[in-house]
PDB file of N, CA and C in Angstrom:
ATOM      1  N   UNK A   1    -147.108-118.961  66.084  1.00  0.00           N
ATOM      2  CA  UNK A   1    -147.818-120.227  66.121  1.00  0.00           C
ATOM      3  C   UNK A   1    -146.885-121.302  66.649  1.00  0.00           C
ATOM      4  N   UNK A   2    -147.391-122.433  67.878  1.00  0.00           N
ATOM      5  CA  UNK A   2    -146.441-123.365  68.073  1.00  0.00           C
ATOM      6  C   UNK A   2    -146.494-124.638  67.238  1.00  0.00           C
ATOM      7  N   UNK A   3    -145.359-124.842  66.974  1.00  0.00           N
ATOM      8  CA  UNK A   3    -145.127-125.847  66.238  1.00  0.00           C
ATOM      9  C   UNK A   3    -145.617-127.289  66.740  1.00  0.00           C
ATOM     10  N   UNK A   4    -146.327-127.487  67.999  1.00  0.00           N
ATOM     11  CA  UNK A   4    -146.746-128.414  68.460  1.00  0.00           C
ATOM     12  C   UNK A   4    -148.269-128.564  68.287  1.00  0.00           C
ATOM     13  N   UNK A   5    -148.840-127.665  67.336  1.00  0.00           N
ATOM     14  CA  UNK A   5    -150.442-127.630  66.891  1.00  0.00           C
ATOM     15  C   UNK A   5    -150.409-128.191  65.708  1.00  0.00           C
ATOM     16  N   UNK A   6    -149.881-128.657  65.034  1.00  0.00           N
ATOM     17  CA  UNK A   6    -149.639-129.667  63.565  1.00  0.00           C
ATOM     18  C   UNK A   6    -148.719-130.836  64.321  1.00  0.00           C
ATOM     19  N   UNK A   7    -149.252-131.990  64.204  1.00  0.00           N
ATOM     20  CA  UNK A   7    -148.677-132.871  64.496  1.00  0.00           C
ATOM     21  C   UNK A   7    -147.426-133.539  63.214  1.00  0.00           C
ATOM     22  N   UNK A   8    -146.475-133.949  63.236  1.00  0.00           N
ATOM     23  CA  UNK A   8    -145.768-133.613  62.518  1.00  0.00           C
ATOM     24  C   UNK A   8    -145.753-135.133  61.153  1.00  0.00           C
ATOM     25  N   UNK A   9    -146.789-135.955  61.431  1.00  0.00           N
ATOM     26  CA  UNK A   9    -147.298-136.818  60.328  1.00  0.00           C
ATOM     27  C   UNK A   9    -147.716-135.670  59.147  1.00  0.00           C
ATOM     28  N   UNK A  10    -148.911-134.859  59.806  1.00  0.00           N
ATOM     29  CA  UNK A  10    -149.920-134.088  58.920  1.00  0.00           C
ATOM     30  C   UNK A  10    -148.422-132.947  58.256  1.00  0.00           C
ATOM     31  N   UNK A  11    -147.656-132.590  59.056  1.00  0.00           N
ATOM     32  CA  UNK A  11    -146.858-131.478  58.531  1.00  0.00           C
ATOM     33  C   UNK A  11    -145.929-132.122  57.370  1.00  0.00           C
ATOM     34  N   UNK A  12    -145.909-132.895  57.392  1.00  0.00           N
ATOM     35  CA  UNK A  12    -145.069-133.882  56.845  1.00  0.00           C
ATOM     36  C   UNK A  12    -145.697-134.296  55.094  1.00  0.00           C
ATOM     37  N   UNK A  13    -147.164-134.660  55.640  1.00  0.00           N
ATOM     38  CA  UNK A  13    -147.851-134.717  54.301  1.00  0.00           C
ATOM     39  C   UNK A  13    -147.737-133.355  53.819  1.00  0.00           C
ATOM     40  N   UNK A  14    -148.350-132.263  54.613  1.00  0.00           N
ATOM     41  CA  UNK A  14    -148.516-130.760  54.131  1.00  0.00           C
ATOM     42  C   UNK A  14    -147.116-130.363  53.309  1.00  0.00           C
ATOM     43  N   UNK A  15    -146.212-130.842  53.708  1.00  0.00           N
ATOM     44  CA  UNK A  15    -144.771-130.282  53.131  1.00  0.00           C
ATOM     45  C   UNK A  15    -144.630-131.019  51.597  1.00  0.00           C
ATOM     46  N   UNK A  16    -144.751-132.305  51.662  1.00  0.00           N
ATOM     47  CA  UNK A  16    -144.710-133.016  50.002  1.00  0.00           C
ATOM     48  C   UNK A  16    -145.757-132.129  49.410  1.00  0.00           C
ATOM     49  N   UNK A  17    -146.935-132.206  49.743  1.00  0.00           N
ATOM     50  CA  UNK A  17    -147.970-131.418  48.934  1.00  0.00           C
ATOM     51  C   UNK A  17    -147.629-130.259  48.262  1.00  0.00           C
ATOM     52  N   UNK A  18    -147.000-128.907  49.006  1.00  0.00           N
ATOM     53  CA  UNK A  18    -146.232-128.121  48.601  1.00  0.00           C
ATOM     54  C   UNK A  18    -145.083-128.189  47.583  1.00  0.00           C
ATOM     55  N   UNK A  19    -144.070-129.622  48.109  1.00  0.00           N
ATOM     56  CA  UNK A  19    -143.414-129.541  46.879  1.00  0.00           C
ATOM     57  C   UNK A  19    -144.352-130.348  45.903  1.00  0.00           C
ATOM     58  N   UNK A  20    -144.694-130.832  45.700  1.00  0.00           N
ATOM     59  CA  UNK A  20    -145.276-131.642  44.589  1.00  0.00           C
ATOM     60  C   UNK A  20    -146.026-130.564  43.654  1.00  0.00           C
ATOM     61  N   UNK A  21    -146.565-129.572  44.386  1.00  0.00           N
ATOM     62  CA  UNK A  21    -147.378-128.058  43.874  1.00  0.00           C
ATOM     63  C   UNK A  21    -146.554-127.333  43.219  1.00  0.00           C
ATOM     64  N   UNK A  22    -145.322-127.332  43.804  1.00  0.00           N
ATOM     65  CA  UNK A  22    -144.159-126.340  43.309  1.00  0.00           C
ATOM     66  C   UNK A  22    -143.267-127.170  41.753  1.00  0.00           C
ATOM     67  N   UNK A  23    -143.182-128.472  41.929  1.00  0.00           N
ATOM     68  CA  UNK A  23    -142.700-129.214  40.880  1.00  0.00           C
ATOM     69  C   UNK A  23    -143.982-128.907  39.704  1.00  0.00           C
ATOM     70  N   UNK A  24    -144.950-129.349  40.186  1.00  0.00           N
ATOM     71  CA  UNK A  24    -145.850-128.926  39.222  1.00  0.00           C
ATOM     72  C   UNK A  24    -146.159-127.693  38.278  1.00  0.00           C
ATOM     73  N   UNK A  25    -146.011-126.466  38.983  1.00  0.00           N
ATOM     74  CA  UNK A  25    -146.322-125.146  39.043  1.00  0.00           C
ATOM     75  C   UNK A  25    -144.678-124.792  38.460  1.00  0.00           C
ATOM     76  N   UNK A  26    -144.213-124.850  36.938  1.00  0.00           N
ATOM     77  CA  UNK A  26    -142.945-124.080  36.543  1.00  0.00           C
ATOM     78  C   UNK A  26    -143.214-123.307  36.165  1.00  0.00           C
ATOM     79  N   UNK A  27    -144.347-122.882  35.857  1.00  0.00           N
ATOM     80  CA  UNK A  27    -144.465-121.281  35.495  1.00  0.00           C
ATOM     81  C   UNK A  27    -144.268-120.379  36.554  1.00  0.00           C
ATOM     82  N   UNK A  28    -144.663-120.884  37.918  1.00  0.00           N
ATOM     83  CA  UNK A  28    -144.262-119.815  38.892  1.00  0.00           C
ATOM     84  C   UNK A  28    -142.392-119.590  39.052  1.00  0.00           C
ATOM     85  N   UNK A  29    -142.354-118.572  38.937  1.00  0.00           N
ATOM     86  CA  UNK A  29    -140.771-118.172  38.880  1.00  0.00           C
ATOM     87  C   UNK A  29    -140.003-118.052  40.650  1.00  0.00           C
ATOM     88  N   UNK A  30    -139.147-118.464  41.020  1.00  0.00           N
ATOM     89  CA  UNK A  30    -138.546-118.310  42.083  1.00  0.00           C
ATOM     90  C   UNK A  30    -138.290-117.022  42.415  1.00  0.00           C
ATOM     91  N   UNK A  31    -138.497-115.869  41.597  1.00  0.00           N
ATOM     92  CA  UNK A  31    -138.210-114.469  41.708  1.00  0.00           C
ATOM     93  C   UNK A  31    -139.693-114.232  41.948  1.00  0.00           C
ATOM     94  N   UNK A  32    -140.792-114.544  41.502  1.00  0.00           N
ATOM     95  CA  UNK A  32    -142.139-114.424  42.243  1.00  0.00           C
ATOM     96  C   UNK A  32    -142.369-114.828  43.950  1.00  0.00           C
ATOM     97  N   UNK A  33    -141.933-115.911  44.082  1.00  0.00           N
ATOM     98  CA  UNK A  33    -142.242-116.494  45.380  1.00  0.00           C
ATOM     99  C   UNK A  33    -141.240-115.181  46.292  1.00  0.00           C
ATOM    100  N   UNK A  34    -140.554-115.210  45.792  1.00  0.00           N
ATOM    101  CA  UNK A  34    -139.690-114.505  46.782  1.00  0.00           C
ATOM    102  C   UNK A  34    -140.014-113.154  47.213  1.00  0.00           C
ATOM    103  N   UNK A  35    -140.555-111.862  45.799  1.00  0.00           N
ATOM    104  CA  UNK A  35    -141.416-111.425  46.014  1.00  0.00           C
ATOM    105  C   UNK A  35    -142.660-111.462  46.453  1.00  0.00           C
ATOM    106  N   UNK A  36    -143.150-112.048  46.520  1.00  0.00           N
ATOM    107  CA  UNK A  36    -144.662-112.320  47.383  1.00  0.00           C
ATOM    108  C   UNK A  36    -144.275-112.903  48.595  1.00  0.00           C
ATOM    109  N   UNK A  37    -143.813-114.254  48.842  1.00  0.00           N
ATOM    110  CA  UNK A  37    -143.486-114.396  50.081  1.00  0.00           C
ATOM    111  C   UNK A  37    -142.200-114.625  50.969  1.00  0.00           C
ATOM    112  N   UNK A  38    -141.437-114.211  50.574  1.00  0.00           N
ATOM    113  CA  UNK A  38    -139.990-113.640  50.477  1.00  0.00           C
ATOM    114  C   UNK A  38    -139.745-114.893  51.077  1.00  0.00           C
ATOM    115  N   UNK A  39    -139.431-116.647  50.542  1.00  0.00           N
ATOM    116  CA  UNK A  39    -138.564-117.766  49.846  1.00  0.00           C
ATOM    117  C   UNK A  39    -138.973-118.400  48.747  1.00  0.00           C
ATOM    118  N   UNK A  40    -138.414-119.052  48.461  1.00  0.00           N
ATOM    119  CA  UNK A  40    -138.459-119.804  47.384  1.00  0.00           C
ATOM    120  C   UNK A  40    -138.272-121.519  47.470  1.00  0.00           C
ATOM    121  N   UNK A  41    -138.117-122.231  45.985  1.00  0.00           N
ATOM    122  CA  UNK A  41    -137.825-123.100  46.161  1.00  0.00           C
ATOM    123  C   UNK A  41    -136.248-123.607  46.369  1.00  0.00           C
ATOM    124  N   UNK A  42    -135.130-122.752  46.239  1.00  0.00           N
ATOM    125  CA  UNK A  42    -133.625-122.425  46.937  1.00  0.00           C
ATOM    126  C   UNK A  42    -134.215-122.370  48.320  1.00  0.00           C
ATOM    127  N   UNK A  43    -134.950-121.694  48.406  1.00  0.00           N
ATOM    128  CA  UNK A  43    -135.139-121.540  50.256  1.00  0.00           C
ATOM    129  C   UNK A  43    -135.617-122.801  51.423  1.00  0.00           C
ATOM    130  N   UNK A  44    -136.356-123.315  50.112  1.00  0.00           N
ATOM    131  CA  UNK A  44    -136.997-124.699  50.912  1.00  0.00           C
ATOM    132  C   UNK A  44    -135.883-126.154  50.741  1.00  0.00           C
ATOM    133  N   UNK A  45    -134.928-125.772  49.451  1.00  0.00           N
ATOM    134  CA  UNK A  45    -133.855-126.923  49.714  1.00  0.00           C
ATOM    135  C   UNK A  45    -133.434-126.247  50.691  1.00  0.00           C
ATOM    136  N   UNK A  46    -132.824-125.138  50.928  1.00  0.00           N
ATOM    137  CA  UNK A  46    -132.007-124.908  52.281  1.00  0.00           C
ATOM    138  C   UNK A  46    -132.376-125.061  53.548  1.00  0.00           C
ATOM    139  N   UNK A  47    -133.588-124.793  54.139  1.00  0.00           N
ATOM    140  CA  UNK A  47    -134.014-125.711  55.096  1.00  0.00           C
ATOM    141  C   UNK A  47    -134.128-127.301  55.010  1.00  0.00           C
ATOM    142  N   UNK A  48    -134.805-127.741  54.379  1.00  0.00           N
ATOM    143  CA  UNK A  48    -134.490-129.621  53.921  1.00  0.00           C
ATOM    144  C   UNK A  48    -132.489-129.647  54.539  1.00  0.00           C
ATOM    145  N   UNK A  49    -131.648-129.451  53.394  1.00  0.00           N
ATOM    146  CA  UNK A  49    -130.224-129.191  54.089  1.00  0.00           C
ATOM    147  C   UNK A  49    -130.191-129.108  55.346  1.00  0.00           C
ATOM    148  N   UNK A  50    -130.555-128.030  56.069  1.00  0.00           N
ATOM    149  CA  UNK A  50    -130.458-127.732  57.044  1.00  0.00           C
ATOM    150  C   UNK A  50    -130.622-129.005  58.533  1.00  0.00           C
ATOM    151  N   UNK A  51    -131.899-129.262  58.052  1.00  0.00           N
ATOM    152  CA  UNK A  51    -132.930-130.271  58.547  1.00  0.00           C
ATOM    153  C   UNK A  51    -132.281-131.532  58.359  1.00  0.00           C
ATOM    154  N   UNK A  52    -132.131-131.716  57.636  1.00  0.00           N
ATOM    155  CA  UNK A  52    -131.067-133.425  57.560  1.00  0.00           C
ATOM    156  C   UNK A  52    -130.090-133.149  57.641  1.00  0.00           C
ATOM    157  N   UNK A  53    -128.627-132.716  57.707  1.00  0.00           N
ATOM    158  CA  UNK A  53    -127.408-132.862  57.826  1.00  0.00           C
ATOM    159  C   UNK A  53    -126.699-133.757  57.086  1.00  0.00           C
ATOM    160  N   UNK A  54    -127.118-134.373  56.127  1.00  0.00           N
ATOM    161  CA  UNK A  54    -126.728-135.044  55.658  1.00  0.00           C
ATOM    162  C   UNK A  54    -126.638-134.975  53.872  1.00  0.00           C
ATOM    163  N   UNK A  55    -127.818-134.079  53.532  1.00  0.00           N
ATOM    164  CA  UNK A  55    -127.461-134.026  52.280  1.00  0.00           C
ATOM    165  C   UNK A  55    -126.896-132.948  51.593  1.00  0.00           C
ATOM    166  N   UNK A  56    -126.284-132.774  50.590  1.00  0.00           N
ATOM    167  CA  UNK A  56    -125.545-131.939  50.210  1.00  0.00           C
ATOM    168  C   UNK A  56    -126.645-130.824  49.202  1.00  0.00           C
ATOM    169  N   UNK A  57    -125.692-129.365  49.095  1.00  0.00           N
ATOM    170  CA  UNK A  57    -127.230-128.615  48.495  1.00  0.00           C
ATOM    171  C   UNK A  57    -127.748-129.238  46.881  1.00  0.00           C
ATOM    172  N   UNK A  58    -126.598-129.567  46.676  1.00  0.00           N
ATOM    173  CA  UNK A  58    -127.229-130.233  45.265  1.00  0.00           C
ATOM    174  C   UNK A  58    -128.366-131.373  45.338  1.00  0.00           C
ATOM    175  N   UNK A  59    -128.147-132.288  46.493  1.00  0.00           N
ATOM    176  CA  UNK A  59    -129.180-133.419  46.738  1.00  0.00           C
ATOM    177  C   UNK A  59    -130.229-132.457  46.807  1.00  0.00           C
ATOM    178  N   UNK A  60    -130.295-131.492  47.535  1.00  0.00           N
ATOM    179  CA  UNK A  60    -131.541-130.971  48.489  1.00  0.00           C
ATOM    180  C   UNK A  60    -132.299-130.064  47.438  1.00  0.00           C
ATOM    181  N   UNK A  61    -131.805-129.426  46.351  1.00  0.00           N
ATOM    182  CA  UNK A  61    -132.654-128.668  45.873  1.00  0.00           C
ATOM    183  C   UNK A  61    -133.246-130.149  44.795  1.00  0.00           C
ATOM    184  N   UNK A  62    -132.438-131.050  44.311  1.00  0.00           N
ATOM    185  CA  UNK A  62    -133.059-131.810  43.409  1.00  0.00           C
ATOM    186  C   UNK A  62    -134.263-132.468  44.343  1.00  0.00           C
ATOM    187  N   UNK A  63    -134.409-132.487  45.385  1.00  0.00           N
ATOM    188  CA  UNK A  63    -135.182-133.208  45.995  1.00  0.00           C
ATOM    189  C   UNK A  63    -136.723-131.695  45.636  1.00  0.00           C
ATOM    190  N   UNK A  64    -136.005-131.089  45.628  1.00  0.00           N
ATOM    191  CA  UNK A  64    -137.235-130.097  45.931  1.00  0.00           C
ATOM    192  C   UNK A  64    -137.389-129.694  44.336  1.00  0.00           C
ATOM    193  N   UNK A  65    -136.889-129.176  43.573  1.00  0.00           N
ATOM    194  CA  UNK A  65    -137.166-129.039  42.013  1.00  0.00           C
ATOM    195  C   UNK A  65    -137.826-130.329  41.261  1.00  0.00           C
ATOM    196  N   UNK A  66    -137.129-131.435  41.753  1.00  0.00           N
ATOM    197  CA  UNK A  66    -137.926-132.648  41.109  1.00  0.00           C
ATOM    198  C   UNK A  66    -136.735-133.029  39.895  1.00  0.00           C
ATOM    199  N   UNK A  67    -135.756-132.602  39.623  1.00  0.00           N
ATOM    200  CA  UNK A  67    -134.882-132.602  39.002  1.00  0.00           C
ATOM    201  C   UNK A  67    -133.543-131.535  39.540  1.00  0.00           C
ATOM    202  N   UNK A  68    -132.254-132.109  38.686  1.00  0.00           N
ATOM    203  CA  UNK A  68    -131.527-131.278  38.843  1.00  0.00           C
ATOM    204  C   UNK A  68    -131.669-129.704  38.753  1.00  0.00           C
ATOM    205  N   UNK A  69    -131.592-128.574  39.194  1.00  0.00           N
ATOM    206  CA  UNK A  69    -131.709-127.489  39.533  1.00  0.00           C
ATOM    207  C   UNK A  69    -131.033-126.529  38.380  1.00  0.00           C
ATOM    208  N   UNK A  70    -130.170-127.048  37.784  1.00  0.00           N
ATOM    209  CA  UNK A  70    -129.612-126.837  35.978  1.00  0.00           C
ATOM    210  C   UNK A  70    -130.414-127.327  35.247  1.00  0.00           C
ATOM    211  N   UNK A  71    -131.123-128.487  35.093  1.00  0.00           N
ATOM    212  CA  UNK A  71    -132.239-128.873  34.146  1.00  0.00           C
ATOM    213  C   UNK A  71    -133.220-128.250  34.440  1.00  0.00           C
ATOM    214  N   UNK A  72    -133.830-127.746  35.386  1.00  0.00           N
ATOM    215  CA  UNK A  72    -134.960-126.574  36.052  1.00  0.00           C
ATOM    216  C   UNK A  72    -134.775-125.575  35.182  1.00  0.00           C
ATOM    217  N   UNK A  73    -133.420-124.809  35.664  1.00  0.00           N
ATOM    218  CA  UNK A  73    -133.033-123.682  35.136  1.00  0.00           C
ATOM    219  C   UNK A  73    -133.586-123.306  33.935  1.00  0.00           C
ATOM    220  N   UNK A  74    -132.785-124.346  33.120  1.00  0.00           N
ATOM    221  CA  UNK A  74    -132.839-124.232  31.620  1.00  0.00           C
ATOM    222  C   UNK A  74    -134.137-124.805  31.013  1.00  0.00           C
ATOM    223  N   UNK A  75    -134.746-125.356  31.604  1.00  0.00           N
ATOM    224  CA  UNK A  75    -136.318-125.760  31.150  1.00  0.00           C
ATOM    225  C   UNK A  75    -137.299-124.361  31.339  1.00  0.00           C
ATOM    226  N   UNK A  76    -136.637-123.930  32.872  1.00  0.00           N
ATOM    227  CA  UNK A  76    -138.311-123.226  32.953  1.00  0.00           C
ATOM    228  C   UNK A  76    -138.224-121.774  33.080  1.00  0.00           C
ATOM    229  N   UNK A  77    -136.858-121.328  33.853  1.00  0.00           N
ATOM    230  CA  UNK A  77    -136.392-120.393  34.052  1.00  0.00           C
ATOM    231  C   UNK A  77    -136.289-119.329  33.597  1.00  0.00           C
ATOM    232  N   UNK A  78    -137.170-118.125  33.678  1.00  0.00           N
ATOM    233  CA  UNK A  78    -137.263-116.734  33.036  1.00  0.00           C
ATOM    234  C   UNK A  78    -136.302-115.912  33.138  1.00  0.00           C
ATOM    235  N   UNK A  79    -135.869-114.452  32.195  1.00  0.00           N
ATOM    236  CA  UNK A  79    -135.257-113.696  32.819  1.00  0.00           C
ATOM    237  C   UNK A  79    -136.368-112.514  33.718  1.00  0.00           C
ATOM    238  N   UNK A  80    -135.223-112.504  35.143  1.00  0.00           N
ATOM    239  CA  UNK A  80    -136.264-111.187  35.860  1.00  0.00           C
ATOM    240  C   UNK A  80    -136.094-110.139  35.167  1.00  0.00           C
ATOM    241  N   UNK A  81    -137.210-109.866  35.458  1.00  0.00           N
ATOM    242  CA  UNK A  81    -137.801-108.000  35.273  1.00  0.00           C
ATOM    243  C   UNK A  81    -137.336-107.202  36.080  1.00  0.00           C
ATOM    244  N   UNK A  82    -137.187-105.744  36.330  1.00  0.00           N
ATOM    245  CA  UNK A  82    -136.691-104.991  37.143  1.00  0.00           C
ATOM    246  C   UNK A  82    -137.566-104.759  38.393  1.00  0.00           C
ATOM    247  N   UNK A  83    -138.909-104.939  37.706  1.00  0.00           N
ATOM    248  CA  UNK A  83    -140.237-105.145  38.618  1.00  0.00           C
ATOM    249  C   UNK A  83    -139.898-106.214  39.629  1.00  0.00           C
ATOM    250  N   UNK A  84    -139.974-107.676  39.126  1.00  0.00           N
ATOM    251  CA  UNK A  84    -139.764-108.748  39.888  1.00  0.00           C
ATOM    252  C   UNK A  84    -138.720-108.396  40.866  1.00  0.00           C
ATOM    253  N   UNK A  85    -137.575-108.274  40.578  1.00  0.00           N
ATOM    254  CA  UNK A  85    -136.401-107.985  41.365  1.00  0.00           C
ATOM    255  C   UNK A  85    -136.051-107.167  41.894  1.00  0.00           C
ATOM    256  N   UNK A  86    -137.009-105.962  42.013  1.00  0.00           N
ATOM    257  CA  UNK A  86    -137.539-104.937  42.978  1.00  0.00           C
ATOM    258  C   UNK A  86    -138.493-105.082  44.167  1.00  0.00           C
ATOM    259  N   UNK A  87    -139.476-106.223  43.702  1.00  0.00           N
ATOM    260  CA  UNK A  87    -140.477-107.135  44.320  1.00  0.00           C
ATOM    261  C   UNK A  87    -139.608-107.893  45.650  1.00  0.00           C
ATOM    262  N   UNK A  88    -138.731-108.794  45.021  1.00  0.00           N
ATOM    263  CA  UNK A  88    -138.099-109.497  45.860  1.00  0.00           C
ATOM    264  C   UNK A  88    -137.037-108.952  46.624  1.00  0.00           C
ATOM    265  N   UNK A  89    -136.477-107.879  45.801  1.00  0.00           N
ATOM    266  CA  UNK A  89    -135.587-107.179  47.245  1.00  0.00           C
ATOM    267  C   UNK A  89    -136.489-106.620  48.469  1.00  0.00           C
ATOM    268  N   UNK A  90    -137.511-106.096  48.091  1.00  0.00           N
ATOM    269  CA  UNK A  90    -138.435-105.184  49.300  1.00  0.00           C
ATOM    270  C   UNK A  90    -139.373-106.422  50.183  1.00  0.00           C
ATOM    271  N   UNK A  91    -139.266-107.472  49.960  1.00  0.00           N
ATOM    272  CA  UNK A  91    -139.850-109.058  50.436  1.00  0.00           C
ATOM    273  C   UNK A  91    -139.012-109.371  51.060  1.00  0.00           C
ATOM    274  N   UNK A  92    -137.986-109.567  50.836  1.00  0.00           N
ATOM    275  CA  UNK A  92    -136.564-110.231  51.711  1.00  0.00           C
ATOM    276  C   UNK A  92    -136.072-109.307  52.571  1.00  0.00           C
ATOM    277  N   UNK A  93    -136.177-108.059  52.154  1.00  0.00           N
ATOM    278  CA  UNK A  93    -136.210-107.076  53.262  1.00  0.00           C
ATOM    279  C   UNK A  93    -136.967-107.503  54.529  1.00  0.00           C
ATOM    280  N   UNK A  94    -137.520-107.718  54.044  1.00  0.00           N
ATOM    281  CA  UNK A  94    -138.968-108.012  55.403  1.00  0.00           C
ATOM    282  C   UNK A  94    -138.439-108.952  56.034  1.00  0.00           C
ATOM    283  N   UNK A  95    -137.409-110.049  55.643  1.00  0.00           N
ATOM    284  CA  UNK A  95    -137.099-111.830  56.584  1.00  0.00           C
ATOM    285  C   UNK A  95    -136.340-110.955  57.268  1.00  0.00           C
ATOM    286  N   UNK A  96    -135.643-110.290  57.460  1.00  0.00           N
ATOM    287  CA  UNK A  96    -134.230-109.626  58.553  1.00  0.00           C
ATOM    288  C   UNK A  96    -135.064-109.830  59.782  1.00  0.00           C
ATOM    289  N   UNK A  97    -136.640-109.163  60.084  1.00  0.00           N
ATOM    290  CA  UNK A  97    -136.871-108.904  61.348  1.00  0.00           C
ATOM    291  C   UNK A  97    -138.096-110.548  61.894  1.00  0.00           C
ATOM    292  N   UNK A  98    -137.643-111.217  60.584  1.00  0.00           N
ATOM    293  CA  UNK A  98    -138.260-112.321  61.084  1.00  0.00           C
ATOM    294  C   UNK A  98    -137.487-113.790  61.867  1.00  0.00           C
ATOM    295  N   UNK A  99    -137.998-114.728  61.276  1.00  0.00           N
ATOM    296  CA  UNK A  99    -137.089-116.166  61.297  1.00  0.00           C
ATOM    297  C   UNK A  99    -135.516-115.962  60.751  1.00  0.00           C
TER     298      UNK A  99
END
């Protein structure tokens, strides 16, 4: 898909929406997303990072957790299952032949 079919106002809203979904949504586990769609919310500070040059990863995931990423942790943060983390290795498998 080219990136020139979303004009980048609308992509822009579309992207807060997402995080604002993801701040919302702590029951979803970062070991889920990753399994299902192999990133996460680590994955989306690291692009943000990426994308600005300017902020550091600690700015970038708080921007995207909605808080510090240690207060996340310890608020919402499950331990994985062998399932989950079987999930997400065979998902991330899959990014090698992608982006």
């Amino acid at each position: 898909m080219s990136d020139s079919i979303i004009d980048d106002k609308v992509a822009a809203t579309a992207f807060r929406r997402l995080i604002s979904h993801l701040q919302h949504r702590t029951d979803v586990q970062n070991v889920d997303l990753m399994g299902l769609a192999g990133f996460c919310r680590n994955c989306l500070a690291d692009w943000v990072q990426e994308a600005d040059g300017t902020l550091t990863k600690d700015q970038a995931r708080e921007a995207i957790y909605g808080m510090p990423q240690s207060e996340w942790k310890a608020k919402h943060q499950t331990e994985a299952t062998a399932e989950q983390l079987q999930r997400m290795q065979e998902s991330v498998a899959k990014n090698r032949s992608g982006h």
